[in-house]
N, C-alpha and C. Protein backbone atom coordinates (compact mmCIF):
# COMPACT_ATOMS: atom_id res chain seq x y z
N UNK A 1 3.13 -8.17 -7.95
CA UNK A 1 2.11 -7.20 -8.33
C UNK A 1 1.41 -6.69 -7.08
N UNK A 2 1.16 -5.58 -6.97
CA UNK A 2 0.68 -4.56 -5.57
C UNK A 2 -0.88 -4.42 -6.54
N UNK A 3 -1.86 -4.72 -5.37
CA UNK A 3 -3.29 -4.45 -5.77
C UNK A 3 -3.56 -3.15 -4.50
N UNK A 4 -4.45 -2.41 -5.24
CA UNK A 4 -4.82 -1.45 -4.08
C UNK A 4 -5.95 -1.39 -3.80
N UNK A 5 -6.49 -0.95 -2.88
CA UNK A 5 -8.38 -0.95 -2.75
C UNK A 5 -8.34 0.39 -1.87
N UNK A 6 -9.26 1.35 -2.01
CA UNK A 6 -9.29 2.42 -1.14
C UNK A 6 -11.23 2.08 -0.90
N UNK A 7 -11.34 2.88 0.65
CA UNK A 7 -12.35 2.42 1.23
C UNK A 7 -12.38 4.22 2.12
N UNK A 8 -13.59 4.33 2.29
CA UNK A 8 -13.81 5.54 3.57
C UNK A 8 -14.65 6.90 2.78
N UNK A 9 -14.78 6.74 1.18
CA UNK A 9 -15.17 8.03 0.70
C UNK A 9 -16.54 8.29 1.15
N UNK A 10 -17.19 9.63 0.96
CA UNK A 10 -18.15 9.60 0.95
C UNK A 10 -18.87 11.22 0.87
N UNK A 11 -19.94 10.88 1.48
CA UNK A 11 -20.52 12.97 1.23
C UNK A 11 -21.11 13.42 2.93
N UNK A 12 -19.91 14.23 3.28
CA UNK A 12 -19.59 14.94 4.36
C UNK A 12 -19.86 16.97 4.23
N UNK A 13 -20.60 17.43 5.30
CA UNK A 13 -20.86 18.86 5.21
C UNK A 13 -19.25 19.35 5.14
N UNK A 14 -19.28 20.70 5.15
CA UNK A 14 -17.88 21.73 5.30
C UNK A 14 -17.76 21.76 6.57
N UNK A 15 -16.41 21.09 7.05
CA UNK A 15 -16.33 21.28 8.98
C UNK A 15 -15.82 19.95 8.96
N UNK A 16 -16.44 19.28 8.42
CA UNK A 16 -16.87 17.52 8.62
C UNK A 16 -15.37 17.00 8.35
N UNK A 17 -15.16 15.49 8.91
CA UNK A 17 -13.99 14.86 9.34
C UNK A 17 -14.45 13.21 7.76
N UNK A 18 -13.48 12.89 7.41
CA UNK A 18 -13.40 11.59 6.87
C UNK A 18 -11.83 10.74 6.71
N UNK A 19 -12.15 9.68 6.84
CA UNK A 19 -10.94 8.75 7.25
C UNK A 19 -11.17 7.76 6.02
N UNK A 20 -9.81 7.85 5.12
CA UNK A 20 -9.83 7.20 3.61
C UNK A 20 -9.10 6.12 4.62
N UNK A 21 -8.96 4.70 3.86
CA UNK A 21 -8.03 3.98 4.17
C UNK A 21 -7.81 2.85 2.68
N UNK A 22 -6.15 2.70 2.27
CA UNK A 22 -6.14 2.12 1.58
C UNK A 22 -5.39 1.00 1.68
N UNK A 23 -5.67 -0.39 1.26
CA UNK A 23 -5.09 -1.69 1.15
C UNK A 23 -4.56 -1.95 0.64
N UNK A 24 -3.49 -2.57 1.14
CA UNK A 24 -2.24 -3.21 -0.11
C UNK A 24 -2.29 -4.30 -0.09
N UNK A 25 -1.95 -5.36 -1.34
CA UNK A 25 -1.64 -6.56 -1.49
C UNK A 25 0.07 -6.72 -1.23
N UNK A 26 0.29 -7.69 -0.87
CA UNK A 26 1.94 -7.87 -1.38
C UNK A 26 2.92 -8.00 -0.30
N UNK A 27 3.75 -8.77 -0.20
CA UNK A 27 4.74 -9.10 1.02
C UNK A 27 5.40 -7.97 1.31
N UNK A 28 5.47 -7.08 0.53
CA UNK A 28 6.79 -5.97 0.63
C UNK A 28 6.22 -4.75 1.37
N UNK A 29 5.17 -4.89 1.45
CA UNK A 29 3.97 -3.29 1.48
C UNK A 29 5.06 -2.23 2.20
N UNK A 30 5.82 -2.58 3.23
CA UNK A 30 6.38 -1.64 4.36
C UNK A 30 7.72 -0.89 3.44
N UNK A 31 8.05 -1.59 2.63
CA UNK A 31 9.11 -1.14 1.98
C UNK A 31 8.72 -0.20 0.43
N UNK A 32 7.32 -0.08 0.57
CA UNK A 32 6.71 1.27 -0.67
C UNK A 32 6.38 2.48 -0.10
N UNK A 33 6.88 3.14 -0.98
CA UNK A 33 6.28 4.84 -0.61
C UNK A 33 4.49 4.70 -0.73
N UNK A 34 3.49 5.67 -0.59
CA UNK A 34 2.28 5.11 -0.79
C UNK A 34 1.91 6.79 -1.05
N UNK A 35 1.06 7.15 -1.50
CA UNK A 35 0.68 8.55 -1.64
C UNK A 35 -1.23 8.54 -2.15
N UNK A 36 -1.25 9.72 -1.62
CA UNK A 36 -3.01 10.01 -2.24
C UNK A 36 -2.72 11.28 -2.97
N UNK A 37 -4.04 10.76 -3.91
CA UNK A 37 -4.15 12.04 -5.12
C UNK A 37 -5.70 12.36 -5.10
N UNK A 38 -6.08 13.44 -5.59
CA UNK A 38 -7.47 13.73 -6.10
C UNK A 38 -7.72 13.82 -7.25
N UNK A 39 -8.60 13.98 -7.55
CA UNK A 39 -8.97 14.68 -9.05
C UNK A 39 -10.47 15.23 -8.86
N UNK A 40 -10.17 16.34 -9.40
CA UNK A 40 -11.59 16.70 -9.07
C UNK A 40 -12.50 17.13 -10.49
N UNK A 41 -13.90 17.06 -10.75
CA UNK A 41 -14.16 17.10 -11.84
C UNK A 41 -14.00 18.45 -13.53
N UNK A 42 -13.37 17.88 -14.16
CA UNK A 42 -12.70 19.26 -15.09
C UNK A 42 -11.00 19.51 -14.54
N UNK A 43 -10.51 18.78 -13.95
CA UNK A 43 -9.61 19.38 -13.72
C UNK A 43 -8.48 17.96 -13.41
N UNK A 44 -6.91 18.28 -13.39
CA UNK A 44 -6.00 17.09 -13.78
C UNK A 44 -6.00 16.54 -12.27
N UNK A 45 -5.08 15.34 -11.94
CA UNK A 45 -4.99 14.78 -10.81
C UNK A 45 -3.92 15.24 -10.25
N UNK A 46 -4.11 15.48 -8.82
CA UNK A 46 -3.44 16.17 -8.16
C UNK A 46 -2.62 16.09 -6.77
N UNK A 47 -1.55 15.65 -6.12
CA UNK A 47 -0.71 14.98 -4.93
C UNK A 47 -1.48 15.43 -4.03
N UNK A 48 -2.16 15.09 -3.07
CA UNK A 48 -2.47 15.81 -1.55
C UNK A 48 -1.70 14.88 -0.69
N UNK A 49 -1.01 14.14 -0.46
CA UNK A 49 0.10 13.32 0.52
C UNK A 49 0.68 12.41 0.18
N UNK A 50 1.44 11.86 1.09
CA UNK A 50 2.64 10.74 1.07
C UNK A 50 3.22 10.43 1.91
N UNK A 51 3.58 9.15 2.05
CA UNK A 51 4.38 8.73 3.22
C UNK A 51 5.37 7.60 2.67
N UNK A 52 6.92 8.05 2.95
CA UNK A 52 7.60 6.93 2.32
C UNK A 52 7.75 5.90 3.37
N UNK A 53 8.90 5.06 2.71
CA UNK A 53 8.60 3.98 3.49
C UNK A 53 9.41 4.19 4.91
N UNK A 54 10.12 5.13 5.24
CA UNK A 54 10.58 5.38 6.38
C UNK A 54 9.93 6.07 7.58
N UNK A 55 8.74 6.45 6.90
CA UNK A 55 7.79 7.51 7.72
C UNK A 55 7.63 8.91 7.37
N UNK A 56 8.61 9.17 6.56
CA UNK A 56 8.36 10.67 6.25
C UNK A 56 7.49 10.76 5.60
N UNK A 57 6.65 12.39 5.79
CA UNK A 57 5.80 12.96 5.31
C UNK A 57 5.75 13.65 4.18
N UNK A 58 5.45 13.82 3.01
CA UNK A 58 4.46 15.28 2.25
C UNK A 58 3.03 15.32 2.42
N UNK A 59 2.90 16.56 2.22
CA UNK A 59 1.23 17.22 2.32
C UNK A 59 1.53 18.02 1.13
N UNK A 60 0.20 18.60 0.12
CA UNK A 60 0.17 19.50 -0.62
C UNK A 60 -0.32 20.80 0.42
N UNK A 61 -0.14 21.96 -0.06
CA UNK A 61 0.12 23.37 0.90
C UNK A 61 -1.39 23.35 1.48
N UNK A 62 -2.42 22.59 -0.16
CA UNK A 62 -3.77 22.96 0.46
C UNK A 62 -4.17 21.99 1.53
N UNK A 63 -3.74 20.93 2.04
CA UNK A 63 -4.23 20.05 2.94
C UNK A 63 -3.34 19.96 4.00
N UNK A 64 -2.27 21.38 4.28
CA UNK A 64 -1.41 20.99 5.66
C UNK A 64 -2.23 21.51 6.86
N UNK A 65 -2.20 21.06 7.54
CA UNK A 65 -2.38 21.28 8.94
C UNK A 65 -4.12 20.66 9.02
N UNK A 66 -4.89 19.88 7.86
CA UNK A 66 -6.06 19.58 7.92
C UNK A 66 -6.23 17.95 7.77
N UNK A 67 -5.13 17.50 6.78
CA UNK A 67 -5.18 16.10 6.78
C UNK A 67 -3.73 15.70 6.94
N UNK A 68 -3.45 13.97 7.38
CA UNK A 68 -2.73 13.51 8.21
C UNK A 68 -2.91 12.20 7.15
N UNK A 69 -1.57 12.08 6.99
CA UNK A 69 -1.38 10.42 6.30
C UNK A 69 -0.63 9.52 7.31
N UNK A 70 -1.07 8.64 7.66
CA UNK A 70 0.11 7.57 8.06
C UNK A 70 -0.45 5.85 7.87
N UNK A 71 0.73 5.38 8.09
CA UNK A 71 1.10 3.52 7.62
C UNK A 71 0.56 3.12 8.73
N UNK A 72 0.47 1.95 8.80
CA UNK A 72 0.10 0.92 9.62
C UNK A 72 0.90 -0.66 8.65
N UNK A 73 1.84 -0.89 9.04
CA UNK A 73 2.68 -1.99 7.88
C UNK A 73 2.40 -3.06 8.85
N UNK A 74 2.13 -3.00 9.86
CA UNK A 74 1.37 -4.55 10.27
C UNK A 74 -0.13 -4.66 9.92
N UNK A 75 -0.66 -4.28 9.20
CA UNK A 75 -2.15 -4.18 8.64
C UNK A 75 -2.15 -4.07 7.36
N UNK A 76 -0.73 -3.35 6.70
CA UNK A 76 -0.76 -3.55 4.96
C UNK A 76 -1.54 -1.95 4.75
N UNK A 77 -2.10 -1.25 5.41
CA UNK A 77 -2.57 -0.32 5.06
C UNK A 77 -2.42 1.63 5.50
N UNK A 78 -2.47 2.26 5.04
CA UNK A 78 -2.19 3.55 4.75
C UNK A 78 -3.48 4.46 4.64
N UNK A 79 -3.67 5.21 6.14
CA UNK A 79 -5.13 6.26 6.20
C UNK A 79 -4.81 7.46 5.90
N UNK A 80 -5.76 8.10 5.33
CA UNK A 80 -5.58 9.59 5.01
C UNK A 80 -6.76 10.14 6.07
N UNK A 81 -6.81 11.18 7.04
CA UNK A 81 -7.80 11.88 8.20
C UNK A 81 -7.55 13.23 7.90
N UNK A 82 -8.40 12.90 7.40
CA UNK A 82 -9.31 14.45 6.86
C UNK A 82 -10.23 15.25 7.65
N UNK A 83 -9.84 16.60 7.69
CA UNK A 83 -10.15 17.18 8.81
C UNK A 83 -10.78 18.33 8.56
N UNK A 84 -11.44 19.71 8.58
CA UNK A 84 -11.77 20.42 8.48
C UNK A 84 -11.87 21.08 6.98
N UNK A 85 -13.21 19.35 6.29
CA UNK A 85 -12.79 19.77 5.11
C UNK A 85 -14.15 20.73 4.80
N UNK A 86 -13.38 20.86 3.24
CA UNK A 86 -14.55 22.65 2.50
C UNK A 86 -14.63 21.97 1.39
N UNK A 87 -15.58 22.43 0.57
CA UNK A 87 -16.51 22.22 -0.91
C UNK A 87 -15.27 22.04 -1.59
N UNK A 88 -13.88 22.27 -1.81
CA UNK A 88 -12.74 22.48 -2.80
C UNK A 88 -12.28 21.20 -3.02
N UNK A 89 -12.26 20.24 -1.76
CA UNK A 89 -11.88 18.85 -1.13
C UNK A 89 -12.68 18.09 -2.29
N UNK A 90 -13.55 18.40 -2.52
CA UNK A 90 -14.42 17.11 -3.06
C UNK A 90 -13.68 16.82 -4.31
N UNK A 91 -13.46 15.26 -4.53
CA UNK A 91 -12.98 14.39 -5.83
C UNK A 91 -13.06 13.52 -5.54
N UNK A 92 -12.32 12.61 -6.46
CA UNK A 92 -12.04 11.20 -6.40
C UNK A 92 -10.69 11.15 -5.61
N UNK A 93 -10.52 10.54 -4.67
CA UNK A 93 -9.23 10.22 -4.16
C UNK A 93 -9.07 8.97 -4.15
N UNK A 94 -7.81 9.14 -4.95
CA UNK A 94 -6.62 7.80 -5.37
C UNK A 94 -5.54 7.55 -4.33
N UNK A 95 -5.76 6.35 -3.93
CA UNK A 95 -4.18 5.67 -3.38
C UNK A 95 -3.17 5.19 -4.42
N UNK A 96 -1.77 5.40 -4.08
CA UNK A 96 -0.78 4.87 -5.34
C UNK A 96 0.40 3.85 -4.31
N UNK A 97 1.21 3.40 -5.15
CA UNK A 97 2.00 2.71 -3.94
C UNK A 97 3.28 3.01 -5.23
N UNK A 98 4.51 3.19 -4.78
CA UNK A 98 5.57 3.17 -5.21
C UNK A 98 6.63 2.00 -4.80
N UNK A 99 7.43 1.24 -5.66
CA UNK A 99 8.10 0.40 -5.25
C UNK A 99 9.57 0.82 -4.74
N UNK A 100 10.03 2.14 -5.24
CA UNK A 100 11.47 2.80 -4.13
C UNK A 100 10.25 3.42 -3.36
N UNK A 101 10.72 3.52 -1.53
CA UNK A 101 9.90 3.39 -1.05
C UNK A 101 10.51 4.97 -0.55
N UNK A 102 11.55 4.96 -1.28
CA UNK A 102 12.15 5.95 -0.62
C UNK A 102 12.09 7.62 -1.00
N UNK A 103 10.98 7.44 -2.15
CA UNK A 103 11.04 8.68 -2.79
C UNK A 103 9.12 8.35 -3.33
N UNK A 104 9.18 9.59 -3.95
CA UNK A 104 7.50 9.70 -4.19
C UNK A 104 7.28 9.73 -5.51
N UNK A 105 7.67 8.43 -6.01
CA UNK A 105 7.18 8.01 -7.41
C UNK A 105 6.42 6.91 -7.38
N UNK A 106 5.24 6.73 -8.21
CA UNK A 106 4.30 5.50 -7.73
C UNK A 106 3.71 4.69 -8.85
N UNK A 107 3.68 3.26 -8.99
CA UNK A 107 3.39 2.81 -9.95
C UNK A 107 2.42 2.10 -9.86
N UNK A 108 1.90 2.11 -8.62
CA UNK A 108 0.35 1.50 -8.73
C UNK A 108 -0.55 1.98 -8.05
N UNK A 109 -1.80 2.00 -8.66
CA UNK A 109 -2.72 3.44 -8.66
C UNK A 109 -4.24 1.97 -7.88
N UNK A 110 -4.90 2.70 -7.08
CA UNK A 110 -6.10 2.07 -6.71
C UNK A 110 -6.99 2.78 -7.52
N UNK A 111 -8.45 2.20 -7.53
CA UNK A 111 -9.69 2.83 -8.43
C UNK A 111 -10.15 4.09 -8.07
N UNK A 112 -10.34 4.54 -6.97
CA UNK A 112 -10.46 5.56 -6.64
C UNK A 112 -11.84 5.47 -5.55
N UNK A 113 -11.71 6.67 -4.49
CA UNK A 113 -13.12 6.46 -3.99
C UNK A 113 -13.49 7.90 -3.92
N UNK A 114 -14.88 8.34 -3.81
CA UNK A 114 -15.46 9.45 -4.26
C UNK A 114 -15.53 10.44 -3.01
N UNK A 115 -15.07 11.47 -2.75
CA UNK A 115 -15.24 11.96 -1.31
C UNK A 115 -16.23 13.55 -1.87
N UNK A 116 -17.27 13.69 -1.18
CA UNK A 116 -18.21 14.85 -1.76
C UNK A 116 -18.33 15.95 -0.21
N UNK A 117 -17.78 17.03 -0.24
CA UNK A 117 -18.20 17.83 0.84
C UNK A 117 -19.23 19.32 0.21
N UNK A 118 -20.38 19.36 0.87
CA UNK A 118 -21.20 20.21 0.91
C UNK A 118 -21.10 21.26 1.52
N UNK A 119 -21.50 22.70 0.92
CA UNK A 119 -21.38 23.48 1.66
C UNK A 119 -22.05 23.97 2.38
């Protein structure tokens, strides 16, 4: 069983930088895909990245060139750096972890942490 914990949310102006980071439980961690989602309020949950277990990347179109996912598998954990964010950014962002590590399907979801940008 993969436990997740996400840590880093919070309430940042428009411009402003934040660094999510999420924890994995579990011997295997290096061998899961891992991805972040949002949700923002009124509206469904939504992919903003991923990193499988080989290193490759997705970004959703709205967060390329602003946020940056990557592993750290000697630490068990996976940061999202968020960068030049705007009022649209703000939700709940979810970490997920997938057990094919090799594709971006995910079966375990963390609680979520709240990220708020002001304009």
């Amino acid at each position: 069983q993969v436990q997740l914990e996400e840590s880093g949310g919070g309430l940042v102006q428009a411009g402003g930088s934040l660094r999510l980071s999420c924890a994995l439980s579990g011997r295997t961690f290096s061998t899961y895909a891992v991805g972040w989602f949002r949700q923002a309020p009124g509206k469904g949950r939504e992919f903003v990245a991923g990193i499988k277990s080989g290193g490759n990347t997705l970004y959703a179109d709205s967060v390329k060139g602003r946020f940056t996912i990557n592993r750290d598998n000697a630490k068990n954990t996976v940061a999202l750096q968020m960068n030049s964010l705007k009022p649209e950014d703000t939700a709940v962002y979810y970490c997920a972890a997938g057990r094919n590590g090799g594709s971006y399907s995910f079966d375990y979801w963390g609680q979520g942490t709240q990220v708020t940008v002001s304009s």
